[in-house]
Protein backbone atom coordinates (compact mmCIF):
# COMPACT_ATOMS: atom_id res chain seq x y z
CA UNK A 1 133.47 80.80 273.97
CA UNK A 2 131.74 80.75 270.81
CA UNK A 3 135.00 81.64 268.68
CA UNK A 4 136.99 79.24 270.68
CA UNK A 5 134.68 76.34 270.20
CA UNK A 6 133.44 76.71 266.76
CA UNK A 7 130.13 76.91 268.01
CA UNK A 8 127.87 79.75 266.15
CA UNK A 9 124.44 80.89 266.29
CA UNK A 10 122.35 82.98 267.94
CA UNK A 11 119.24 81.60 268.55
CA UNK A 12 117.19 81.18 272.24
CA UNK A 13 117.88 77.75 272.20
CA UNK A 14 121.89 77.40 271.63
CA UNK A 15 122.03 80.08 274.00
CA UNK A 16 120.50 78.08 276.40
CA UNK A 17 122.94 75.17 275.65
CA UNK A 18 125.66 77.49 276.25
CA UNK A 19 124.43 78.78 279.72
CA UNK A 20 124.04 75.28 281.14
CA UNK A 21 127.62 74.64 279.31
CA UNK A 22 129.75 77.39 281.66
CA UNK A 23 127.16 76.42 284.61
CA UNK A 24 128.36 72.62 284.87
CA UNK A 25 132.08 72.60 282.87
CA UNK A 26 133.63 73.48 286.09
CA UNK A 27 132.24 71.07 288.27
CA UNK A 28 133.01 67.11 287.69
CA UNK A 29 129.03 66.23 287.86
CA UNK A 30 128.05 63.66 284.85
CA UNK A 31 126.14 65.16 282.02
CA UNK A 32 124.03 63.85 279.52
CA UNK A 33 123.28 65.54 275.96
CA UNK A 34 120.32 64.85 274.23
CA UNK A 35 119.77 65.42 270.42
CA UNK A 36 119.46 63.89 266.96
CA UNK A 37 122.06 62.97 264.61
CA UNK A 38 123.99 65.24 263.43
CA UNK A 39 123.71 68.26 265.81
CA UNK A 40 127.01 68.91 267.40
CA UNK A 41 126.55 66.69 270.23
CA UNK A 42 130.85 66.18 270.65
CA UNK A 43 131.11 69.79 269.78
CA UNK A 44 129.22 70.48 273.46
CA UNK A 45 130.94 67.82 274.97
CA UNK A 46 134.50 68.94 274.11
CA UNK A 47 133.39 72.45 275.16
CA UNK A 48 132.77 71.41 278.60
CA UNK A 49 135.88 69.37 278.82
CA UNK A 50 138.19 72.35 277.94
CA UNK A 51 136.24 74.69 280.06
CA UNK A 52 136.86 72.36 283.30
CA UNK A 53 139.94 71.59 285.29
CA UNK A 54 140.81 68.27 283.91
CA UNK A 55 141.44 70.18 280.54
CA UNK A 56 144.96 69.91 280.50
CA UNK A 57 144.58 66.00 279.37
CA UNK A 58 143.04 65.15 276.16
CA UNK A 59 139.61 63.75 276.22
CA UNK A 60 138.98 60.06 275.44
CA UNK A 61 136.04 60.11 272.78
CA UNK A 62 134.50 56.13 272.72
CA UNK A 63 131.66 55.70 270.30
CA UNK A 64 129.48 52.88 271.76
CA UNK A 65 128.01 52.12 268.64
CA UNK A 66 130.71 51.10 266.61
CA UNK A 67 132.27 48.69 269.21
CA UNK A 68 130.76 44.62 268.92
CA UNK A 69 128.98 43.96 271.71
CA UNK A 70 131.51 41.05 273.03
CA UNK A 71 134.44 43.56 273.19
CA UNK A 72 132.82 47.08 274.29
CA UNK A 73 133.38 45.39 278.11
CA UNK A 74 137.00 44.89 277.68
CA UNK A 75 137.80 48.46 275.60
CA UNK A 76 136.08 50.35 278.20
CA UNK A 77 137.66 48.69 281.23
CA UNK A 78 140.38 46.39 280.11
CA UNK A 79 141.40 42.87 279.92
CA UNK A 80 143.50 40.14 281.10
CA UNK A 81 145.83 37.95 279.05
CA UNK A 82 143.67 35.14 278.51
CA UNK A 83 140.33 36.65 279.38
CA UNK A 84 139.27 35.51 275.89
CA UNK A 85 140.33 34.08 272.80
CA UNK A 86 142.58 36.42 271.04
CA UNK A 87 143.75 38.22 274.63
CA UNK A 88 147.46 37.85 274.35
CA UNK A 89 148.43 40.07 276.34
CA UNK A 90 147.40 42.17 279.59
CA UNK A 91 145.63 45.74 278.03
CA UNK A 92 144.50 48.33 279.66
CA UNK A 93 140.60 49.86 279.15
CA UNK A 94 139.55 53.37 278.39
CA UNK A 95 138.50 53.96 281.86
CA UNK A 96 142.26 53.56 282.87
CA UNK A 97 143.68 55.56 280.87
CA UNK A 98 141.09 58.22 281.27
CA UNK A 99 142.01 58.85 284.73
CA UNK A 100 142.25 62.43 285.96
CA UNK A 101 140.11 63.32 282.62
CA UNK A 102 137.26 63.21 280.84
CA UNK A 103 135.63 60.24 278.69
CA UNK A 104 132.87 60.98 276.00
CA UNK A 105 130.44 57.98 275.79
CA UNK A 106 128.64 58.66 272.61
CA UNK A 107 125.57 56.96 271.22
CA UNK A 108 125.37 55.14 275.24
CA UNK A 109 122.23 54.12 274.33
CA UNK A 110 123.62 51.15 272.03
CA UNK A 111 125.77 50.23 275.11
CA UNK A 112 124.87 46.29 276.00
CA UNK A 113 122.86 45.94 279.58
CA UNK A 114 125.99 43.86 280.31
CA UNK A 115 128.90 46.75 280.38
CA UNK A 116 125.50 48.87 281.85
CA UNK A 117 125.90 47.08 284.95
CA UNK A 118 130.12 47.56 285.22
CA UNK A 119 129.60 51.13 283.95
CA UNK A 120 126.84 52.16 286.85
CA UNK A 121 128.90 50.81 289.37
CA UNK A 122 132.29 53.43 287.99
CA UNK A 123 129.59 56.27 288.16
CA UNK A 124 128.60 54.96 291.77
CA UNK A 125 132.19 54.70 293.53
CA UNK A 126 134.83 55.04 290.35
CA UNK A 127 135.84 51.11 290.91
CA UNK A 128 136.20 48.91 288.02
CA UNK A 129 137.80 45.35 287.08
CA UNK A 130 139.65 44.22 284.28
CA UNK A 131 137.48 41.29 281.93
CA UNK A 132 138.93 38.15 283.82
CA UNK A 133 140.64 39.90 286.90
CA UNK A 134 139.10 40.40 290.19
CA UNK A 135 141.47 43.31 291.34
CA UNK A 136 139.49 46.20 292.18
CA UNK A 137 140.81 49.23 290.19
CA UNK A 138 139.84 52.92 291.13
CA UNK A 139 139.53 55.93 288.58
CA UNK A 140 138.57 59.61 288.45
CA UNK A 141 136.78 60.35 285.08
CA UNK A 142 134.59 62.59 284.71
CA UNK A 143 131.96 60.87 282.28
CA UNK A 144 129.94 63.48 279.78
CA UNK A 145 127.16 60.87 277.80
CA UNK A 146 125.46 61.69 274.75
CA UNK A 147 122.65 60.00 272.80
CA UNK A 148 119.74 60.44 269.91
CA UNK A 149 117.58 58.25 271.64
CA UNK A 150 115.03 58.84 273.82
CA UNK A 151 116.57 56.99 277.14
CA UNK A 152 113.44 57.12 278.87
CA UNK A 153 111.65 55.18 276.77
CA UNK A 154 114.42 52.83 275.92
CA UNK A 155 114.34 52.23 280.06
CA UNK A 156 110.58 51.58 279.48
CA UNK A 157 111.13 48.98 276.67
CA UNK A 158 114.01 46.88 278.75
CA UNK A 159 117.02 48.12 276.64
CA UNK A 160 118.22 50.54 279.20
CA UNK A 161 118.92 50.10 283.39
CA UNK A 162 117.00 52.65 285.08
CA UNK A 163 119.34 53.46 287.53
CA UNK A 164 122.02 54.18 285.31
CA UNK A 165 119.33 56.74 283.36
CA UNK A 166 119.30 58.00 286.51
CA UNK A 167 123.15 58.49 287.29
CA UNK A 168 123.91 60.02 283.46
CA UNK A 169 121.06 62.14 284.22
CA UNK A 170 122.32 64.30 286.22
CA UNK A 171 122.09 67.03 284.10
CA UNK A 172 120.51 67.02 280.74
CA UNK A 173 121.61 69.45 277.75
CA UNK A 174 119.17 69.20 275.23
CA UNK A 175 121.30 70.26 271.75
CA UNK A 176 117.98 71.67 269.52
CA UNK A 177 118.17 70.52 265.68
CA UNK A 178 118.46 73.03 263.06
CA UNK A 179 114.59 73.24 262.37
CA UNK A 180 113.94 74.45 266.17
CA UNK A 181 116.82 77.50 265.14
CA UNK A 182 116.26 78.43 261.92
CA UNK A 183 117.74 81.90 262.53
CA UNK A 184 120.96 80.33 262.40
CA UNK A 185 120.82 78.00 259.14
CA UNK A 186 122.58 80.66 257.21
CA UNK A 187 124.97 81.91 259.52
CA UNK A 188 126.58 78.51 259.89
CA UNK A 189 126.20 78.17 256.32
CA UNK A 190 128.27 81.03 255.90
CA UNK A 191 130.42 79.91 258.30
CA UNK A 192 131.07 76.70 256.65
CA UNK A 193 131.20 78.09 253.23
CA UNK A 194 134.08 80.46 254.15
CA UNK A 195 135.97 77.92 255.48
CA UNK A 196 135.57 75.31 252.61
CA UNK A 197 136.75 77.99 250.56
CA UNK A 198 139.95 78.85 252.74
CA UNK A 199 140.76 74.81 252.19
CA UNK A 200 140.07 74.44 248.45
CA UNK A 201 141.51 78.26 247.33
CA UNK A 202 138.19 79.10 245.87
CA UNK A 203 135.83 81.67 246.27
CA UNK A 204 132.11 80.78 247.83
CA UNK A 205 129.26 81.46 245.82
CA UNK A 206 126.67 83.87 247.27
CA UNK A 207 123.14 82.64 247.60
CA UNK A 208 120.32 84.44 245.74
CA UNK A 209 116.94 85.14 248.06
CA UNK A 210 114.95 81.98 246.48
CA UNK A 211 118.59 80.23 247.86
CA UNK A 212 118.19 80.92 250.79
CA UNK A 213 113.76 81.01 251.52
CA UNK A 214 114.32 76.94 250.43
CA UNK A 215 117.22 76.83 253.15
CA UNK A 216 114.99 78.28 255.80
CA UNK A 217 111.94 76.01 254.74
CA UNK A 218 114.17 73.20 254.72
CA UNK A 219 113.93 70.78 257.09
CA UNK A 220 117.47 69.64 257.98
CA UNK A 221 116.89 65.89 258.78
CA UNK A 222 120.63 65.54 259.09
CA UNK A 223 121.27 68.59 260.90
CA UNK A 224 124.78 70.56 260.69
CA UNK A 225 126.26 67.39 258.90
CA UNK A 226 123.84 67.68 256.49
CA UNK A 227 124.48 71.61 256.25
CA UNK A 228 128.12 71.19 256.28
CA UNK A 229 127.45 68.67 253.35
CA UNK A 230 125.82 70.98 251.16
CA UNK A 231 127.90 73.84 252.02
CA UNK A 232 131.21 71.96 250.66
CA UNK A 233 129.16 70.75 247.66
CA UNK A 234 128.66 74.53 246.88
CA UNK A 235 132.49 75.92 247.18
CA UNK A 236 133.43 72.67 244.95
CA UNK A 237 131.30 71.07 242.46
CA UNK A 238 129.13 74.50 241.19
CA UNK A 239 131.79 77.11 240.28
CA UNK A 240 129.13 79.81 240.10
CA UNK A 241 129.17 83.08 242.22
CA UNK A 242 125.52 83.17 242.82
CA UNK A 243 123.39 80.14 243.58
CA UNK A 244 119.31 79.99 243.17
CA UNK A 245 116.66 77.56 244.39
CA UNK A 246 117.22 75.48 241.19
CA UNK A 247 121.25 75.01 241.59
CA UNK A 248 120.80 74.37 245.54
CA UNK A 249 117.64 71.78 245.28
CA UNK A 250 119.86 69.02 243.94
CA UNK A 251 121.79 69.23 246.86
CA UNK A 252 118.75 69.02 249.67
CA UNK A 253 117.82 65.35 250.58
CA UNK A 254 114.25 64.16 249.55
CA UNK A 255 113.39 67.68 247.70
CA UNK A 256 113.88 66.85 243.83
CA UNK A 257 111.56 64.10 244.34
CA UNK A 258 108.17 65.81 244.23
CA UNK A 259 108.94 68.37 246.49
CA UNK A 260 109.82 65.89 249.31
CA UNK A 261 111.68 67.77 251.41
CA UNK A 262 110.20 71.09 250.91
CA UNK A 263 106.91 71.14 249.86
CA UNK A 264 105.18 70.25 253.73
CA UNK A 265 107.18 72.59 255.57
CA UNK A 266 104.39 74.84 255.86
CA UNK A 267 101.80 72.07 257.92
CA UNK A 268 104.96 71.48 260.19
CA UNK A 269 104.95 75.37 261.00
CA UNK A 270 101.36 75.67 261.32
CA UNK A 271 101.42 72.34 263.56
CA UNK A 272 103.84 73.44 266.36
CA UNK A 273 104.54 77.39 266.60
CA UNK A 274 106.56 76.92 269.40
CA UNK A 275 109.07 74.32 267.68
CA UNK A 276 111.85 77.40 266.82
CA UNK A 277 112.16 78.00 270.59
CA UNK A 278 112.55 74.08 271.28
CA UNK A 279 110.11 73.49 273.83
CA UNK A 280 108.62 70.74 271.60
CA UNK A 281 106.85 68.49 274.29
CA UNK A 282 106.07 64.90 274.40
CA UNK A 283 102.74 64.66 272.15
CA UNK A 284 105.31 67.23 269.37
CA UNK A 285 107.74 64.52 269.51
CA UNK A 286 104.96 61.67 268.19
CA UNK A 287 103.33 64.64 265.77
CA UNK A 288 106.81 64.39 264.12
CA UNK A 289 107.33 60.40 263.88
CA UNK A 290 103.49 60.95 262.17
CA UNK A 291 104.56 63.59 260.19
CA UNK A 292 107.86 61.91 258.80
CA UNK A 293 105.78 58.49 257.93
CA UNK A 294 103.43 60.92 256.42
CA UNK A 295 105.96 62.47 254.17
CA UNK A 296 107.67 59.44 253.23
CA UNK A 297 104.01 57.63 251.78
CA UNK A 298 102.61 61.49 250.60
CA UNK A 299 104.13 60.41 247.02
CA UNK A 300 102.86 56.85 246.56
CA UNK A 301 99.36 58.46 247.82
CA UNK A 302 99.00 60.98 245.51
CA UNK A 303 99.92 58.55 242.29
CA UNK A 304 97.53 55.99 243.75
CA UNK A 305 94.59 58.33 244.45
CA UNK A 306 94.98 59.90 240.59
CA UNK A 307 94.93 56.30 239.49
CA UNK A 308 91.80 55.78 241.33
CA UNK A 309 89.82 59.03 240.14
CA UNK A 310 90.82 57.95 236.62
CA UNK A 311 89.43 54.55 237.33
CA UNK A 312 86.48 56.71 238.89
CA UNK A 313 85.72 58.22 235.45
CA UNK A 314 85.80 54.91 233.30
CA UNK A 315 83.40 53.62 235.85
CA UNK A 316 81.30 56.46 236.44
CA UNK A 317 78.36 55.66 233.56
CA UNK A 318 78.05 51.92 235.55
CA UNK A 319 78.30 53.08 239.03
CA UNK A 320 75.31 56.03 238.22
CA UNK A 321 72.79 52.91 238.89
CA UNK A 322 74.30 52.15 242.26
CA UNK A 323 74.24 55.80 243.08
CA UNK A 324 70.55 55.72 242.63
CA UNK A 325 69.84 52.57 244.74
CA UNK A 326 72.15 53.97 247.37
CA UNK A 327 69.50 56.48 247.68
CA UNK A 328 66.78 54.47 247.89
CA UNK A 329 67.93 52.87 250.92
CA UNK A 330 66.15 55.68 253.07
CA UNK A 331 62.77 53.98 252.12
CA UNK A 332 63.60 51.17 253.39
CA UNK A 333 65.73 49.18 251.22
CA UNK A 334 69.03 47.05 252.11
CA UNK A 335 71.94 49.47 252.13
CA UNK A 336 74.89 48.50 249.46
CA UNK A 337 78.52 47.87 250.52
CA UNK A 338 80.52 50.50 249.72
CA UNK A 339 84.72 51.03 250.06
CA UNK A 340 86.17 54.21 251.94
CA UNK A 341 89.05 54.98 249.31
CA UNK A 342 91.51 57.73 250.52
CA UNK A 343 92.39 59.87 247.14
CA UNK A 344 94.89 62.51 247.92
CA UNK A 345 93.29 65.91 247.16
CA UNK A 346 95.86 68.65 245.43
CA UNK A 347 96.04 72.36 245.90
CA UNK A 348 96.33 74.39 242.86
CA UNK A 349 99.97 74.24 242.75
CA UNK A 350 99.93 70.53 242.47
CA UNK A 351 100.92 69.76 246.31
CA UNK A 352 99.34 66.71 248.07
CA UNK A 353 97.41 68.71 250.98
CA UNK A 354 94.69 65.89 253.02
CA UNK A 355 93.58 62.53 252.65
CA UNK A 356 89.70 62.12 253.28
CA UNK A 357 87.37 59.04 252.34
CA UNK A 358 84.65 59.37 249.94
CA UNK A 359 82.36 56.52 249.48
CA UNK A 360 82.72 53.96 246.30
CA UNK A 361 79.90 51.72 245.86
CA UNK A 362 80.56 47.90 244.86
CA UNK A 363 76.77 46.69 245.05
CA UNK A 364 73.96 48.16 244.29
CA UNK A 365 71.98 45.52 246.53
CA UNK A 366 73.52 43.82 249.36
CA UNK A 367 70.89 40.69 248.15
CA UNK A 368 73.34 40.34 245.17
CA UNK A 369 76.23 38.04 245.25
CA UNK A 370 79.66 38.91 244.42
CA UNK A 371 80.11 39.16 240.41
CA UNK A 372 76.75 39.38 239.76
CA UNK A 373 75.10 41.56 237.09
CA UNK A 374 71.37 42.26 236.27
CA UNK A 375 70.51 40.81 232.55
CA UNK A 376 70.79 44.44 231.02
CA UNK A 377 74.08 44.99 232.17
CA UNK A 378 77.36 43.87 231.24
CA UNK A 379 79.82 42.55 234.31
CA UNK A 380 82.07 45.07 235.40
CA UNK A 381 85.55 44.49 234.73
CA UNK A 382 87.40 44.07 237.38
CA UNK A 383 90.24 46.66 239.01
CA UNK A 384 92.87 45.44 237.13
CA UNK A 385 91.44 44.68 233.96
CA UNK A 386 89.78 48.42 233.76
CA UNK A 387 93.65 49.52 234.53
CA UNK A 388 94.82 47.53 232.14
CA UNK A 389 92.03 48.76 229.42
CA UNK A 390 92.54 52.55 230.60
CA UNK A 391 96.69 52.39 230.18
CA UNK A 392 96.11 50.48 226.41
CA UNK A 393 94.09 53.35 225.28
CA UNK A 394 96.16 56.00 226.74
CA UNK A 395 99.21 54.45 224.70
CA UNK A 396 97.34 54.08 221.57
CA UNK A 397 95.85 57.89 221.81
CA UNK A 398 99.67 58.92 222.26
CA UNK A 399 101.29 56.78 220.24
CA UNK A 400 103.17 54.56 222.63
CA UNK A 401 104.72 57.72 224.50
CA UNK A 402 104.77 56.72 227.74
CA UNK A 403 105.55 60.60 229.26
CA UNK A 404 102.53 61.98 227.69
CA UNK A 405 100.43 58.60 228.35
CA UNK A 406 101.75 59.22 232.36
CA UNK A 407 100.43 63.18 232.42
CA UNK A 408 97.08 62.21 231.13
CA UNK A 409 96.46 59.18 233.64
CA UNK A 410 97.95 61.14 236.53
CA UNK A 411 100.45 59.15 237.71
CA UNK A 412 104.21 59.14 237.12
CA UNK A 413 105.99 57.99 234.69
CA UNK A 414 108.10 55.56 237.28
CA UNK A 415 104.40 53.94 238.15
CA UNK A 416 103.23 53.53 234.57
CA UNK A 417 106.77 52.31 233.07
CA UNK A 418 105.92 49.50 236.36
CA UNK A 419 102.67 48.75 235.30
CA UNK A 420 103.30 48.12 231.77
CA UNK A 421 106.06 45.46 232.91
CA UNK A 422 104.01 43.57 235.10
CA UNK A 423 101.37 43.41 232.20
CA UNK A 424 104.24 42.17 230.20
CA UNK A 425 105.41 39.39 232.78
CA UNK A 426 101.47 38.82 233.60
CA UNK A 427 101.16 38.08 229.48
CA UNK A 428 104.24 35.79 229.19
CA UNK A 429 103.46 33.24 232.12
């Protein structure tokens, strides 16, 4: 089934897919597949269409995202001439000519509440109407569903009918992403890669070890797409016979940009052991919405907590005093204000590993006002004008090179190039 379908891997949890596959294809009961983009979703569905009885008609494939939400009601079940503006002409709906087959609703959570209604009530008793007829018409579709949502909670937010949850429901396939099988990343690589170079006349290169770790610590965010993607990208653009880490990386979303992609593999691994077999529960699924926010901000972090522990040092000889009054506090005296400031702490190989607060003073005496200053001590500049101070005298140690200014601050040389414009624009007005 596997040959016929295209479908390869071996891993626990596309052999599950498969069982449940052969258990319902031969019945007509509704289906829904679960999964995110990009994981062979149609692949299943088409699998189970050719495995059933109705096989010997082709299978209507309707994506419900990509019809407008005035016309999905009168593709899926058909319209009469003058239903609407631009209805010339009597046309029949998917649903019609889907009869004695099988129709694959994909993306059906984008599907209006409106054609929700007309659709629950072809699941119920297979009768529909044409937009603008009241003739009852009867089908016999089989109706496979598929979505990267989470249905439940799209029923829970008012975007979704329950009962029609309930009716696609009948049986759920859940279609694991490549992360949750990463036994068979390079098989279907290999897969892909021999076929790419059957179309093209080439030969594939052959993926060195470092290749293929970063493939397996890879996240995949757009699944065998993405795979597919890269694995075309090697047969045509590299012309090499052996690929390493280095030629591949360009190729991976998110890692040549400070290890985006890569370099937090290892807390997602450590965070949910079980993920490879796919029996990520409910509190896995919000560890990874935390985890992808996470890994999208871990960049602007890390620049803006080396910023601040440069700051730190300029400041260090004036905030000394406060330290000292801080400490007098446990004999009695009003406590200072102080600011929790989250600078990301680095590993040895430069990756961004935690975020914890560590206490900043502002005041040495909560009695004192804002601004104020004792009479042997200067003001302290403010944020901004210490910044601006701190990047002047890097350029002027370094001659105006801004790459060498950048290492020695800490921060990229994106964010400094930034902060010498706004300067700039700040000057000018």
């Amino acid at each position: 089934m596997q040959e016929r379908f295209g479908i390869v891997g071996s891993s626990e949890g596309i052999r599950h897919v498969l069982d449940r596959v052969r258990l319902i294809a031969g019945t007509g009961i509704t289906a829904l597949i679960e999964g995110e983009s990009g994981v062979g979703k149609e692949l299943i569905a088409q699998a189970i269409h050719e495995l059933s009885t109705r096989r010997h008609k082709k299978m209507l494939i309707v994506n419900c995202g990509a019809i407008p939400e005035g016309l999905i009601e009168s593709e899926l079940f058909g319209a009469e001439k003058g239903a609407y503006t631009g209805a010339v002409e009597r046309r029949s709906g998917y649903f019609e000519e889907a009869n004695g087959s099988t129709i694959f609703l994909d993306e059906i959570g984008e599907m209006p509440l409106t054609a929700q209604v007309r659709l629950l009530r072809v699941l119920e008793i297979g009768e529909f109407s044409r937009v603008g007829s009241s003739n009852v018409l009867r089908t016999d579709v089989r109706v496979i569903a598929a979505t990267n949502k989470d249905l439940a909670r799209e029923v829970e937010a008012g975007r979704f009918r329950e009962d029609l949850y309930y009716r696609l429901s009948t049986v759920i396939i859940r279609v694991p992403p490549l992360r949750e099988r990463r036994d068979d990343i390079l098989p279907i690589f290999e897969h892909l890669q021999h076929r790419f170079a059957q179309k093209y006349n080439t030969a594939g290169p052959r993926l060195q070890d470092s290749a293929r770790e970063l493939f397996l610590r890879y996240r995949w965010p757009g699944n065998i797409r993405e795979l597919r993607n890269v694995a075309e990208q090697t047969v045509v653009l590299l012309g090499k016979s052996e690929l390493s880490a280095d030629d591949v990386r360009p190729l991976l979303r998110g890692v040549g940009s400070a290890g985006g992609g890569v370099g937090l593999v290892r807390a997602s691994e450590a965070r949910d052991r079980d993920s490879f077999t796919g029996e990520v529960g409910e509190g896995g699924k919000e560890r990874e919405i935390i985890y992808r926010t996470l890994l999208e901000l871990r960049t602007d972090v890390a620049d803006m907590g080396q910023h601040i522990r440069s700051l730190t040092q300029l400041m260090r000889g004036r905030t000394d005093a406060s330290t000292a009054s801080m400490e007098e506090d446990e004999a009695g005296r009003a406590p200072g204000r102080y600011l929790m400031m989250p600078p990301a702490r680095e590993d040895a190989d430069g990756e961004g590993r935690m975020i914890e607060d560590v206490p900043y003073e502002l005041d040495g005496d909560s009695d004192a006002g804002p601004g104020s200053s004792t009479a042997d001590e200067e003001p302290l500049p403010t944020l901004e004008e210490a910044e601006h101070r701190l990047i002047q005298q890097a350029l002027n140690r370094f001659e105006g090179n801004r790459r060498q200014s950048a290492e020695a601050l800490g921060i990229s040389e994106r964010t400094l190039y930034r902060k010498i414009k706004d300067y700039e624009g700040g000057a000018r007005e």
